[in-house]
C-alpha atoms as a PDB file:
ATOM      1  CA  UNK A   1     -29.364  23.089  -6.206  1.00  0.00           C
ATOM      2  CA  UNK A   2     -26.674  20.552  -5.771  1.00  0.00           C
ATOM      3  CA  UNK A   3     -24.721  20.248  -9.395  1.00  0.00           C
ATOM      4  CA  UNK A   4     -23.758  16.381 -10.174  1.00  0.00           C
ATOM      5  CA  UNK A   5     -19.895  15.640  -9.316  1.00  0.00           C
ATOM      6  CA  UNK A   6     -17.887  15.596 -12.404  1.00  0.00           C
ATOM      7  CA  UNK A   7     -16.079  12.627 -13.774  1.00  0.00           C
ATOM      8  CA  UNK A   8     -12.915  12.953 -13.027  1.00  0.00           C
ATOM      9  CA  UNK A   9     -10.228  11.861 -16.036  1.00  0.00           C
ATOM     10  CA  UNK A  10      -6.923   9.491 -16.019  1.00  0.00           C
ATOM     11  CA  UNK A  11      -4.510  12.221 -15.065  1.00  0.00           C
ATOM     12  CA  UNK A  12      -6.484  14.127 -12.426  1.00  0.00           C
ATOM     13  CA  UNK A  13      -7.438  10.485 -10.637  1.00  0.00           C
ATOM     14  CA  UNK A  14      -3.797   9.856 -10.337  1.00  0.00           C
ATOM     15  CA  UNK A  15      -3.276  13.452  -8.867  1.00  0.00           C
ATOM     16  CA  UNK A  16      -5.990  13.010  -6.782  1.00  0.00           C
ATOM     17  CA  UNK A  17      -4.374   9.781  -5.787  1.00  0.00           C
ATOM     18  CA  UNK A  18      -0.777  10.304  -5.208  1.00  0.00           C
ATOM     19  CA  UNK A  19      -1.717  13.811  -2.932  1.00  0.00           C
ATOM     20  CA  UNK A  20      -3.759  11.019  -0.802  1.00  0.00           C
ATOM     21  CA  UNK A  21      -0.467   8.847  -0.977  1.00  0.00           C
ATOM     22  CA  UNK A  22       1.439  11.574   0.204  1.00  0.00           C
ATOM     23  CA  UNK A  23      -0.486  12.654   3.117  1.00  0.00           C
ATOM     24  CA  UNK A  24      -0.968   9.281   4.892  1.00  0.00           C
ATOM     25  CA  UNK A  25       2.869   9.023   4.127  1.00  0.00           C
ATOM     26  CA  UNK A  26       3.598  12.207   6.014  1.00  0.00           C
ATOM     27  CA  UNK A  27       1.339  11.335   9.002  1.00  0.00           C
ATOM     28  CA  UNK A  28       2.073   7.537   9.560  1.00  0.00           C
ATOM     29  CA  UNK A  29       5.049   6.840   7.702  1.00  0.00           C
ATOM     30  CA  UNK A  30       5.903   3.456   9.221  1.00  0.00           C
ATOM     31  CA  UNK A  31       2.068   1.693   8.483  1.00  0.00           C
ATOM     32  CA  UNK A  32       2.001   3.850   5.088  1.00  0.00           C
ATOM     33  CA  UNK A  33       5.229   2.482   3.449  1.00  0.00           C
ATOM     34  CA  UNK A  34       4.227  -0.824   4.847  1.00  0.00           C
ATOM     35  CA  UNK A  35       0.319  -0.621   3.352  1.00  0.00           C
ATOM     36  CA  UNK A  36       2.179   0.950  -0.290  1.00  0.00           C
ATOM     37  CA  UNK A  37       3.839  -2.404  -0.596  1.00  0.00           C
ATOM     38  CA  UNK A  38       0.724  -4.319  -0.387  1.00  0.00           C
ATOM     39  CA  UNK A  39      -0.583  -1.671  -3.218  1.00  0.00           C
ATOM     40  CA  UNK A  40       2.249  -1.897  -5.610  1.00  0.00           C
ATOM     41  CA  UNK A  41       2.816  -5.422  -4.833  1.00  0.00           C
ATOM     42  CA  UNK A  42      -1.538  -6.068  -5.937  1.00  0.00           C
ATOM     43  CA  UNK A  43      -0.987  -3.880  -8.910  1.00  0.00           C
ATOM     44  CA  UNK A  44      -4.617  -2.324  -8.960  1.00  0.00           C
ATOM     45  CA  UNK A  45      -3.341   1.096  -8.191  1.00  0.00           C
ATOM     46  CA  UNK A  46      -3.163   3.784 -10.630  1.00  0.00           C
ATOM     47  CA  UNK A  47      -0.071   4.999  -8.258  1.00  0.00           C
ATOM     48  CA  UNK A  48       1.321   1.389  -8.400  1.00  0.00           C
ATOM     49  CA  UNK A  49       4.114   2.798 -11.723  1.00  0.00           C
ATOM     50  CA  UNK A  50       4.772   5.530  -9.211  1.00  0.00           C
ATOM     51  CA  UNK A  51       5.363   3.662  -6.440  1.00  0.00           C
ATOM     52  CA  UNK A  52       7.325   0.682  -7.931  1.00  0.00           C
ATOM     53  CA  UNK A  53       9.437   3.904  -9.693  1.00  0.00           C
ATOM     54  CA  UNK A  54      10.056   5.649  -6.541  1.00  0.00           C
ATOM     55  CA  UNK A  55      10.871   2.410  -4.880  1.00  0.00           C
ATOM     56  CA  UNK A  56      13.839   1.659  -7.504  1.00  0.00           C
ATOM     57  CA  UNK A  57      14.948   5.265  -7.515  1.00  0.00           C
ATOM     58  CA  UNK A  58      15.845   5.146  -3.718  1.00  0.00           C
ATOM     59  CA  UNK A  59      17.257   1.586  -3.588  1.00  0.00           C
ATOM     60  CA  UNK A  60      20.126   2.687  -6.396  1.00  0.00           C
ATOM     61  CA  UNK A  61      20.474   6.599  -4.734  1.00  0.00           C
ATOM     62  CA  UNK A  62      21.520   4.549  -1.608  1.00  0.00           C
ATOM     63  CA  UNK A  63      23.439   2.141  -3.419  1.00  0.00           C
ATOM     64  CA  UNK A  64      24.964   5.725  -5.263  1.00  0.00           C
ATOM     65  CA  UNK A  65      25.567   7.255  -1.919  1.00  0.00           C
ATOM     66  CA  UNK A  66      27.613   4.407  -0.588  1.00  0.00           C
ATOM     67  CA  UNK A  67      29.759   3.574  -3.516  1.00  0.00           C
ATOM     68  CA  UNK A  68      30.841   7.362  -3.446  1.00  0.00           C
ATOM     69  CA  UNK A  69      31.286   7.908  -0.178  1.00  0.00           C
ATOM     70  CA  UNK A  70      33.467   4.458  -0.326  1.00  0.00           C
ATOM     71  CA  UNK A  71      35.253   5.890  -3.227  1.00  0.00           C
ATOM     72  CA  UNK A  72      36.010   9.354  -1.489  1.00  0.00           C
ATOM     73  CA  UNK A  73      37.312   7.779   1.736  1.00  0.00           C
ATOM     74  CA  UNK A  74      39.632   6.505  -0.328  1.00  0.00           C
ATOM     75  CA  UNK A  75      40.889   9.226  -2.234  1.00  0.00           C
ATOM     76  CA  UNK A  76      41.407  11.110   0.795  1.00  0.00           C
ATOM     77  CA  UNK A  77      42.551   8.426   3.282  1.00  0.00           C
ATOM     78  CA  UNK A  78      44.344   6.367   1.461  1.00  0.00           C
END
């Protein structure tokens, strides 16, 4: 007897979701980040806060990694 698939709820969709996310990522990284901006750019997502998150949280950790290394180069060099 097959058993009927269970509903799955809010937080175990997203789960479910963001391990999908993360396994195209790791295989086709270039098409992936490009087909995630189409996603968090639509909106209809339930990964789309993650993604939009993620996205800010590397833009200022580079923008972090410069300024510092700027700022160290110039305590030492200077």
């Amino acid at each position: 007897m097959r058993t009927p698939p269970v509903e799955e709820s809010g937080v175990e969709l997203l789960l479910h979701e963001i391990r999908d996310e993360a396994s195209s990522l790791t295989h086709h990284p270039v098409e992936e980040v490009r087909r995630l901006t189409h996603v968090a750019a639509d909106g209809e997502s339930p990964a789309t806060p993650l993604l939009v998150t993620l996205g800010v949280t590397l833009f200022v950790a580079a923008i972090v990694i410069v300024v510092c290394t700027a700022a160290l180069l110039v305590y030492f060099y200077v």
